[in-house]
PDB file of N, CA and C in Angstrom:
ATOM      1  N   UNK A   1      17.179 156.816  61.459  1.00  0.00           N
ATOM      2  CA  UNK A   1      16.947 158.203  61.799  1.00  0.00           C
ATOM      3  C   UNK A   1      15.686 158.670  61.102  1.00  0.00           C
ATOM      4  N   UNK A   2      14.913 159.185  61.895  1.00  0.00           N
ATOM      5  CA  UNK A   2      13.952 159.589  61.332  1.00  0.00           C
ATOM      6  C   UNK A   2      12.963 161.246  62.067  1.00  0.00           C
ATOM      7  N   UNK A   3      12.689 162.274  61.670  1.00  0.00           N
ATOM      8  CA  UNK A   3      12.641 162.943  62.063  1.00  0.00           C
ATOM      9  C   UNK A   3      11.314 163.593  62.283  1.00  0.00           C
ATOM     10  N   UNK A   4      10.719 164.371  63.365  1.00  0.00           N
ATOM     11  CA  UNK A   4       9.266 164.655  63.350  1.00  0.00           C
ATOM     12  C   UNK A   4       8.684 165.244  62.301  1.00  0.00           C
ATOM     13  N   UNK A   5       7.676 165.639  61.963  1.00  0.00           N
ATOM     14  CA  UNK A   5       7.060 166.416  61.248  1.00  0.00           C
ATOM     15  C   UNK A   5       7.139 168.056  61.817  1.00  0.00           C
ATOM     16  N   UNK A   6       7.919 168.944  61.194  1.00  0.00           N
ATOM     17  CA  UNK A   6       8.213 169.742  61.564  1.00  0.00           C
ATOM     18  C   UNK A   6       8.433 170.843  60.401  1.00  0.00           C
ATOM     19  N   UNK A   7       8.661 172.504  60.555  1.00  0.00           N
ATOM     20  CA  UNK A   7       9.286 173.520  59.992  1.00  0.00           C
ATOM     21  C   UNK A   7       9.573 174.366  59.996  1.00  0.00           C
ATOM     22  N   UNK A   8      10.572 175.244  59.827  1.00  0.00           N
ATOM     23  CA  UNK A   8      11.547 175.954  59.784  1.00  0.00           C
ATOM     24  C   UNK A   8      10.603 177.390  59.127  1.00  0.00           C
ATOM     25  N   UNK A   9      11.403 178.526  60.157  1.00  0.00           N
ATOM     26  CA  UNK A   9      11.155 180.016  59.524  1.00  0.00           C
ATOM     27  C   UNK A   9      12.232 180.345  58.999  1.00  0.00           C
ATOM     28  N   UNK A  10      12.738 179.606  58.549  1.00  0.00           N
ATOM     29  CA  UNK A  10      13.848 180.224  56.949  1.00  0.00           C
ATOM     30  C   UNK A  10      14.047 179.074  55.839  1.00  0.00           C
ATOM     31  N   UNK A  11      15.185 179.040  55.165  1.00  0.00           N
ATOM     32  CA  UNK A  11      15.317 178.066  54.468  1.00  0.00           C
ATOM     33  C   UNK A  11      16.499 176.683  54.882  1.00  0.00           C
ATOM     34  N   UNK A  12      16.395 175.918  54.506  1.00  0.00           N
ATOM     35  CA  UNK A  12      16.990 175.052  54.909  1.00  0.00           C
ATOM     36  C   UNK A  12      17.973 173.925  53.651  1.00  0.00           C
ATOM     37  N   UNK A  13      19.401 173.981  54.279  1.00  0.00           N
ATOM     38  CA  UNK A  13      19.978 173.183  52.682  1.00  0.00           C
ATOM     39  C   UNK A  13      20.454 172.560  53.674  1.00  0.00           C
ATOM     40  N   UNK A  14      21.174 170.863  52.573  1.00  0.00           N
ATOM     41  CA  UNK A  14      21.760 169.901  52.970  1.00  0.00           C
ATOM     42  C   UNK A  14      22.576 169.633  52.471  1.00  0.00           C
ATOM     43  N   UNK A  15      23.880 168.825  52.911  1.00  0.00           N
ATOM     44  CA  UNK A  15      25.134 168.246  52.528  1.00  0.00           C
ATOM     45  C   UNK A  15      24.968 167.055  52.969  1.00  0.00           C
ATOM     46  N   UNK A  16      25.046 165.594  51.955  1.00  0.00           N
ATOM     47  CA  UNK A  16      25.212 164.254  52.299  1.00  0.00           C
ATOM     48  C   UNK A  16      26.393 163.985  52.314  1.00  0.00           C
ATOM     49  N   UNK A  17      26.767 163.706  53.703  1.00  0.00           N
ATOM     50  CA  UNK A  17      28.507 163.528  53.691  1.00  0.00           C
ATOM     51  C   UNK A  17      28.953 161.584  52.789  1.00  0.00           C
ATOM     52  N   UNK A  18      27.830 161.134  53.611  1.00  0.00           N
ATOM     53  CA  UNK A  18      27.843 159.501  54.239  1.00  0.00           C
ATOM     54  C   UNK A  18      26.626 158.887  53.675  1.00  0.00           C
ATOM     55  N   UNK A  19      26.051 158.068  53.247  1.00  0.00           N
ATOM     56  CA  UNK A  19      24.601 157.132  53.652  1.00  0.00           C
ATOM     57  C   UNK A  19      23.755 157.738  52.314  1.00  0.00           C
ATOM     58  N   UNK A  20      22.655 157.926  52.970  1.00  0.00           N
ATOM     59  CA  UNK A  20      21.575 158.276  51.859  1.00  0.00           C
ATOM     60  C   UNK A  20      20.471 158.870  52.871  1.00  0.00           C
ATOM     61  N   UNK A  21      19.572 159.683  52.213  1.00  0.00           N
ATOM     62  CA  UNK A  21      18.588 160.802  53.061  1.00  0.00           C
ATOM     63  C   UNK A  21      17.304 161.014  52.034  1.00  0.00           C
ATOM     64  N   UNK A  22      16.077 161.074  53.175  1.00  0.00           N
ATOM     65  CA  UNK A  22      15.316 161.277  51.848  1.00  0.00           C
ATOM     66  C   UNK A  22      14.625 162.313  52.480  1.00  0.00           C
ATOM     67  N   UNK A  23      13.958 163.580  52.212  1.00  0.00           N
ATOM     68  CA  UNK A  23      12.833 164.693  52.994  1.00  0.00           C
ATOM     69  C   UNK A  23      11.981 164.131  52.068  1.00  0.00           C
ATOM     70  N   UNK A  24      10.447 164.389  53.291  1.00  0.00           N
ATOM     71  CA  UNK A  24       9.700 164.305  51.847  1.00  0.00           C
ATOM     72  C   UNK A  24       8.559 165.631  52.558  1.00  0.00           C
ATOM     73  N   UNK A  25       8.236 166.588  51.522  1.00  0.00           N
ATOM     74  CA  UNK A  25       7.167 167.806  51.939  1.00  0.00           C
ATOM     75  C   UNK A  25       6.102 167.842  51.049  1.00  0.00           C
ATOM     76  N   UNK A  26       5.227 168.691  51.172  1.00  0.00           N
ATOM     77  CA  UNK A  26       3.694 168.291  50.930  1.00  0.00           C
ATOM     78  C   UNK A  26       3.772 167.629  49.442  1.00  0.00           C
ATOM     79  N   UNK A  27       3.769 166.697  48.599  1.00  0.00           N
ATOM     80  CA  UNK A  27       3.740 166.054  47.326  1.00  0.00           C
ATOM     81  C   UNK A  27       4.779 165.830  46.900  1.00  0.00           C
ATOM     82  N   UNK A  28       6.070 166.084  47.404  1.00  0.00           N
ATOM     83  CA  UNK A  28       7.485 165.850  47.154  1.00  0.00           C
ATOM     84  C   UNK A  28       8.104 165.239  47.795  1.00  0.00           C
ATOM     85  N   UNK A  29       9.322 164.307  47.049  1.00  0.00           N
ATOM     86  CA  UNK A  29      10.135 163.599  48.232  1.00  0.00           C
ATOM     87  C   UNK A  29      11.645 164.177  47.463  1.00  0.00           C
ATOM     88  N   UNK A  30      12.757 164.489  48.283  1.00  0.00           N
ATOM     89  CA  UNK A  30      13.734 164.868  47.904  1.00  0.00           C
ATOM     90  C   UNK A  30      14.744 163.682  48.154  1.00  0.00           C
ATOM     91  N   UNK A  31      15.453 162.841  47.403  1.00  0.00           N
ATOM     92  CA  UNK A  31      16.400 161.900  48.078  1.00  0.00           C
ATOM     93  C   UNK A  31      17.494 162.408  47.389  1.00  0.00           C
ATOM     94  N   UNK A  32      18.722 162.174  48.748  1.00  0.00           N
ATOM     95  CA  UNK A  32      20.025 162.770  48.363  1.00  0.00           C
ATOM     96  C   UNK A  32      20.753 161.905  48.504  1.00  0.00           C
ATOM     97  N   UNK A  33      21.950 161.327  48.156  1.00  0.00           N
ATOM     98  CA  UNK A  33      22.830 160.636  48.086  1.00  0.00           C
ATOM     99  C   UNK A  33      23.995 160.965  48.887  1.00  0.00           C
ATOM    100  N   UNK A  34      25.309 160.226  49.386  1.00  0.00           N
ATOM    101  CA  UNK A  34      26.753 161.169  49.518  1.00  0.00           C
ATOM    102  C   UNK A  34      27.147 161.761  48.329  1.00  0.00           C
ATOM    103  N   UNK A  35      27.567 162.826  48.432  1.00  0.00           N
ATOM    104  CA  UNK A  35      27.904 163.888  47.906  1.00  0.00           C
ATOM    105  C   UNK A  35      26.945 164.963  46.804  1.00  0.00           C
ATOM    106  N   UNK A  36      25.606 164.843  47.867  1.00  0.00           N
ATOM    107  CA  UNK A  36      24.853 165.489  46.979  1.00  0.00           C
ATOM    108  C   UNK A  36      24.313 166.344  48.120  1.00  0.00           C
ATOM    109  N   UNK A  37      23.719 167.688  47.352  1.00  0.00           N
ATOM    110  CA  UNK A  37      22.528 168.588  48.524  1.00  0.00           C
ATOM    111  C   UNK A  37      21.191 168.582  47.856  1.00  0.00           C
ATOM    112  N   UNK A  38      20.742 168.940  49.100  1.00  0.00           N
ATOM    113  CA  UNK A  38      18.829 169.824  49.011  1.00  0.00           C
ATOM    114  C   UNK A  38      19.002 171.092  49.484  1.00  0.00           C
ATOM    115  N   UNK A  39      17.455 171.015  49.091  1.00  0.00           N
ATOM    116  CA  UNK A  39      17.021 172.759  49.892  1.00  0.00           C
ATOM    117  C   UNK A  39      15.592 172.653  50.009  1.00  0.00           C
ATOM    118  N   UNK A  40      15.189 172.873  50.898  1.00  0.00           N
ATOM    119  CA  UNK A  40      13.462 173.087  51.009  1.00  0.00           C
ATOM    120  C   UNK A  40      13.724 174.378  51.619  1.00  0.00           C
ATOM    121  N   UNK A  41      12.704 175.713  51.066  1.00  0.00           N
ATOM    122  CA  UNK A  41      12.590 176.887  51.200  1.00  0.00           C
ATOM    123  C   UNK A  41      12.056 176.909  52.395  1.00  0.00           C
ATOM    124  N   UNK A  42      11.173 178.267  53.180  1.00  0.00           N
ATOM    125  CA  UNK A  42      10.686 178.565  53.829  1.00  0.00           C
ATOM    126  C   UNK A  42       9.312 178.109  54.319  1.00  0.00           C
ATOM    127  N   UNK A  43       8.910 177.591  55.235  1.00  0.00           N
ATOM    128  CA  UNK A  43       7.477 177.188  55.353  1.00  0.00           C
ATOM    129  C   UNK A  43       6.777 175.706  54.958  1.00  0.00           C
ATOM    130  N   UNK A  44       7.266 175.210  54.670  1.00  0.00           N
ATOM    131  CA  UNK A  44       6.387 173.363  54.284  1.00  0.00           C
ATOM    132  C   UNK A  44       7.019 172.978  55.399  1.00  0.00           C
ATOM    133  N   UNK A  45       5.841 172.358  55.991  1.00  0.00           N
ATOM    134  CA  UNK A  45       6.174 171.144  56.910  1.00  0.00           C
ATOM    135  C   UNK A  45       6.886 170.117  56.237  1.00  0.00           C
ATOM    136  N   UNK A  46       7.993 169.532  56.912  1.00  0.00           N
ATOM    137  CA  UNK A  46       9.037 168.145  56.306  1.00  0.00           C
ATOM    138  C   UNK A  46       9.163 167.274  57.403  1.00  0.00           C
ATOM    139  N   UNK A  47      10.175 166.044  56.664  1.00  0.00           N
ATOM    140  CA  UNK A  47      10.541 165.104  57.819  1.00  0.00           C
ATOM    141  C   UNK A  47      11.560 164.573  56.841  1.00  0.00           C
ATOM    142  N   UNK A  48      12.579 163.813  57.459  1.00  0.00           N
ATOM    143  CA  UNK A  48      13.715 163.642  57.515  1.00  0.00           C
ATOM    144  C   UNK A  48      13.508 162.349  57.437  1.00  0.00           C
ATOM    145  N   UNK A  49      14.544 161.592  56.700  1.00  0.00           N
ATOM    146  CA  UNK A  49      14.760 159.913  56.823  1.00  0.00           C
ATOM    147  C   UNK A  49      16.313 159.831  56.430  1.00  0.00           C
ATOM    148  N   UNK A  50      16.776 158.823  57.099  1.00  0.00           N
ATOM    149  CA  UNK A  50      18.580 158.529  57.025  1.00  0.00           C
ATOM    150  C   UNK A  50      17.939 157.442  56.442  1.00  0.00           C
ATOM    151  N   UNK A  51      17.593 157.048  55.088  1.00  0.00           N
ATOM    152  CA  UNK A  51      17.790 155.638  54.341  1.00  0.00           C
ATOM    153  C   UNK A  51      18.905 155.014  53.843  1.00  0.00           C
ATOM    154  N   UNK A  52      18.593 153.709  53.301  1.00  0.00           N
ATOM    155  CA  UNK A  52      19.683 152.813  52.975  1.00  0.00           C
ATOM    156  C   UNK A  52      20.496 152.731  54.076  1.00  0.00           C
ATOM    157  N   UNK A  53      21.416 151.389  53.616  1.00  0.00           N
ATOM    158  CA  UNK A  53      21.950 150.267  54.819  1.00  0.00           C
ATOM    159  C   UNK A  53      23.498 151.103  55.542  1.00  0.00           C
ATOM    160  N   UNK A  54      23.564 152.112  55.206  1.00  0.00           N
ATOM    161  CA  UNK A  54      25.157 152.831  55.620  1.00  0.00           C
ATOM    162  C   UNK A  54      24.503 154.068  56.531  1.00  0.00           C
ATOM    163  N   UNK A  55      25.743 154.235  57.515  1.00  0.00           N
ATOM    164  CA  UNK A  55      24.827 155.452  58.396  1.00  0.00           C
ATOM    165  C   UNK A  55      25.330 156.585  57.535  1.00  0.00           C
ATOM    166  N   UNK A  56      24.404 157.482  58.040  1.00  0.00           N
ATOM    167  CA  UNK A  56      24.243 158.734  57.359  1.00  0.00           C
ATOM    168  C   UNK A  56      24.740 159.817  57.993  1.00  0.00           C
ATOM    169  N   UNK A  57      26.113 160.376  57.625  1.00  0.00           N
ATOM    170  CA  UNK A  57      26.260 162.091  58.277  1.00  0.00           C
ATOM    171  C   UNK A  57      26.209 162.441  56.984  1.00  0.00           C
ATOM    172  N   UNK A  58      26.004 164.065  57.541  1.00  0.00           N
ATOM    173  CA  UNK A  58      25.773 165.110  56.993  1.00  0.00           C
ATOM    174  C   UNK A  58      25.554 166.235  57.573  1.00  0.00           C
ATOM    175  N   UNK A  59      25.297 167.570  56.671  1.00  0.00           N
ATOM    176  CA  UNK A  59      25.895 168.787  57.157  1.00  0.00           C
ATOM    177  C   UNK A  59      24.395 169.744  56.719  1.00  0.00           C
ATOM    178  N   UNK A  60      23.322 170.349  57.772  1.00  0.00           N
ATOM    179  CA  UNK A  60      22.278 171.445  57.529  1.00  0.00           C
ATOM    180  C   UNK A  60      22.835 172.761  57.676  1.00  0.00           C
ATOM    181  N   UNK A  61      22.040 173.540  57.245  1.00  0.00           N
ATOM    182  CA  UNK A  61      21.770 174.961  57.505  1.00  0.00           C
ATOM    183  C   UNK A  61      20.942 175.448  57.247  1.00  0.00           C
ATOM    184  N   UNK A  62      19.664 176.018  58.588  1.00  0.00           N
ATOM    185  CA  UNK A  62      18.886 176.324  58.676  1.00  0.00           C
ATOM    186  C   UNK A  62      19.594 178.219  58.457  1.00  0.00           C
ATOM    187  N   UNK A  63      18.745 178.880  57.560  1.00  0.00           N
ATOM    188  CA  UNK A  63      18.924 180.071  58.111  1.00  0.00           C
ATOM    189  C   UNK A  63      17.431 181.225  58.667  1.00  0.00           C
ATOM    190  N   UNK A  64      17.780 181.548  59.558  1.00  0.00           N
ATOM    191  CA  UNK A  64      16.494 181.798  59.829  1.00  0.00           C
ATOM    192  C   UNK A  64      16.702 183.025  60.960  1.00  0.00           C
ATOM    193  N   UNK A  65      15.713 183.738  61.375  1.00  0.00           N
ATOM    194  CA  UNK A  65      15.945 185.152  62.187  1.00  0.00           C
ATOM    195  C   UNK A  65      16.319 184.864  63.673  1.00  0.00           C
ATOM    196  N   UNK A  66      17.181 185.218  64.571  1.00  0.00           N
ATOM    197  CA  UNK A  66      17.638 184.504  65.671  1.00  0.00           C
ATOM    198  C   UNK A  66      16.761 184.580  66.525  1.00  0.00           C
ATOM    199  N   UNK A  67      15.835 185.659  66.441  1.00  0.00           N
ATOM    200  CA  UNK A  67      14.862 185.975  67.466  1.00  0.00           C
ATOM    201  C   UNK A  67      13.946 184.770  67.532  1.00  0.00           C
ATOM    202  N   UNK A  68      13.604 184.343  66.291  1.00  0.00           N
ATOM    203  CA  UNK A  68      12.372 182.838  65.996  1.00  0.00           C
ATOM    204  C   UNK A  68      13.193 181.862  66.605  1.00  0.00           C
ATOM    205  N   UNK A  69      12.439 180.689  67.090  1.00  0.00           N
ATOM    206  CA  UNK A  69      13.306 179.309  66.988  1.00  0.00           C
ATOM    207  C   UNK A  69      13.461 178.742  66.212  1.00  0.00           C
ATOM    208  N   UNK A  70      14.616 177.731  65.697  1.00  0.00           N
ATOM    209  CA  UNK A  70      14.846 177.508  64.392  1.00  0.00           C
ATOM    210  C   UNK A  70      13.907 176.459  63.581  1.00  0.00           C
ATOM    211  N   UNK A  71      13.181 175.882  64.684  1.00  0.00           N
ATOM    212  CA  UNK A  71      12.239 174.740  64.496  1.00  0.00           C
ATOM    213  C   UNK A  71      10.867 174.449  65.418  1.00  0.00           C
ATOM    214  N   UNK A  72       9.951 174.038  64.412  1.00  0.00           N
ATOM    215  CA  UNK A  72       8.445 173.994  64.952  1.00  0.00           C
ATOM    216  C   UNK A  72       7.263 172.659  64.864  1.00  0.00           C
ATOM    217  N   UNK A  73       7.085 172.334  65.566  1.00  0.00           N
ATOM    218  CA  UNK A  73       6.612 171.133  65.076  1.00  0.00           C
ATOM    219  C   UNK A  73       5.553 171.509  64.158  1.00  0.00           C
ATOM    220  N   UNK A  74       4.982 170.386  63.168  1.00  0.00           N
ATOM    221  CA  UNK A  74       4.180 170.504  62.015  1.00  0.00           C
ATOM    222  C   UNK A  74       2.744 169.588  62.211  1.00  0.00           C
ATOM    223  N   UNK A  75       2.123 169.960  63.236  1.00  0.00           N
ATOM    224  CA  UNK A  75       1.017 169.631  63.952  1.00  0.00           C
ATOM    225  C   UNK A  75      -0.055 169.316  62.628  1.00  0.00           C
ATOM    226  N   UNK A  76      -0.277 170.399  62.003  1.00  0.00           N
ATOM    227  CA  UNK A  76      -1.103 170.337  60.416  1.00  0.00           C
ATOM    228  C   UNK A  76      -1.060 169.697  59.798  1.00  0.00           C
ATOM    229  N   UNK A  77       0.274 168.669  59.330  1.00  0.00           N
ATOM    230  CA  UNK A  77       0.605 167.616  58.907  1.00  0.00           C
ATOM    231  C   UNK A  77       0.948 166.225  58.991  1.00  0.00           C
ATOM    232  N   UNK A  78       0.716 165.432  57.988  1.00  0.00           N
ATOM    233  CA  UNK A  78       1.087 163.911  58.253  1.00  0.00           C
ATOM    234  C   UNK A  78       1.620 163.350  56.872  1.00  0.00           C
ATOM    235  N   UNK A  79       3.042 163.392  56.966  1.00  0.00           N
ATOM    236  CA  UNK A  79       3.982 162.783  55.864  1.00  0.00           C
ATOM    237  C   UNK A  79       2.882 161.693  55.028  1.00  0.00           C
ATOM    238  N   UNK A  80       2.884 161.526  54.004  1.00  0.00           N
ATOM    239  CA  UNK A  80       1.945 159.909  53.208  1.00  0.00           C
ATOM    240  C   UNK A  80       3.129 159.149  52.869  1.00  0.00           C
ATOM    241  N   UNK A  81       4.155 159.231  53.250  1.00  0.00           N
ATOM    242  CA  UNK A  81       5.205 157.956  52.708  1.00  0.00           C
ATOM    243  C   UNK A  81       5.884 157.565  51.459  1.00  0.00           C
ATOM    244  N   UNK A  82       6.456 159.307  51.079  1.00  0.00           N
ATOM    245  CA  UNK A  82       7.085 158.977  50.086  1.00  0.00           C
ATOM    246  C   UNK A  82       8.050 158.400  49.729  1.00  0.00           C
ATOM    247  N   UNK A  83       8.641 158.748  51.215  1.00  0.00           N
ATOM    248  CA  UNK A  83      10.290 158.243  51.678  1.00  0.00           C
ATOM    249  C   UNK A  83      10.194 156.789  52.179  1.00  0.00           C
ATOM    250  N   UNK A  84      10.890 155.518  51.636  1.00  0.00           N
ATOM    251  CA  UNK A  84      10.749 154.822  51.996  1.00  0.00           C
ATOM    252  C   UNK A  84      12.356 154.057  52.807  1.00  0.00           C
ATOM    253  N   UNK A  85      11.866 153.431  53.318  1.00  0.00           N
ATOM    254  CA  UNK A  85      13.492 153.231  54.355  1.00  0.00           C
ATOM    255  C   UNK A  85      14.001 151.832  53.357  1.00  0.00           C
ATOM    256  N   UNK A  86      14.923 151.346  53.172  1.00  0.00           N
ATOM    257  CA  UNK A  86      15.719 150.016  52.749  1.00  0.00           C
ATOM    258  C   UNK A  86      16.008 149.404  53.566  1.00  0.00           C
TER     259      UNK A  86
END
């Protein structure tokens, strides 16, 4: 799993149910484990990785104004590979 370069007009948290996950946004990489969360705030372009050898669920919440869409692609950006897959 791997996800575009993209971002959100609100904030965004995570729940690792299963697997392992890594975001990584402009100079940061966030890796979460099962039974751990994130949060990337408002505005950085991110991308998503389901790493390591177990599949990955888990649980988002974007919150954000209903009128916006919840997601945008991140045209401005290009991940450098913090996140690496296993």
């Amino acid at each position: 799993m791997k996800s575009r370069a993209h971002r959100h007009p609100g904030p965004e948290a995570w729940y690792v149910v299963a697997g392992d996950q890594c975001a990584e946004i402009p100079g940061k990489k966030i890796e979460l484990h099962a039974g751990e969360g994130g949060f990337v705030p408002e505005g950085p372009p991110m991308v998503l990785w389901g790493t390591g050898t177990h599949k990955r669920q888990g649980l988002a919440l974007i919150l954000h104004d209903s009128t916006r869409p919840m997601t945008a692609p991140a045209t401005d950006w290009t991940p450098t590979g913090l996140c690496t897959v296993k």
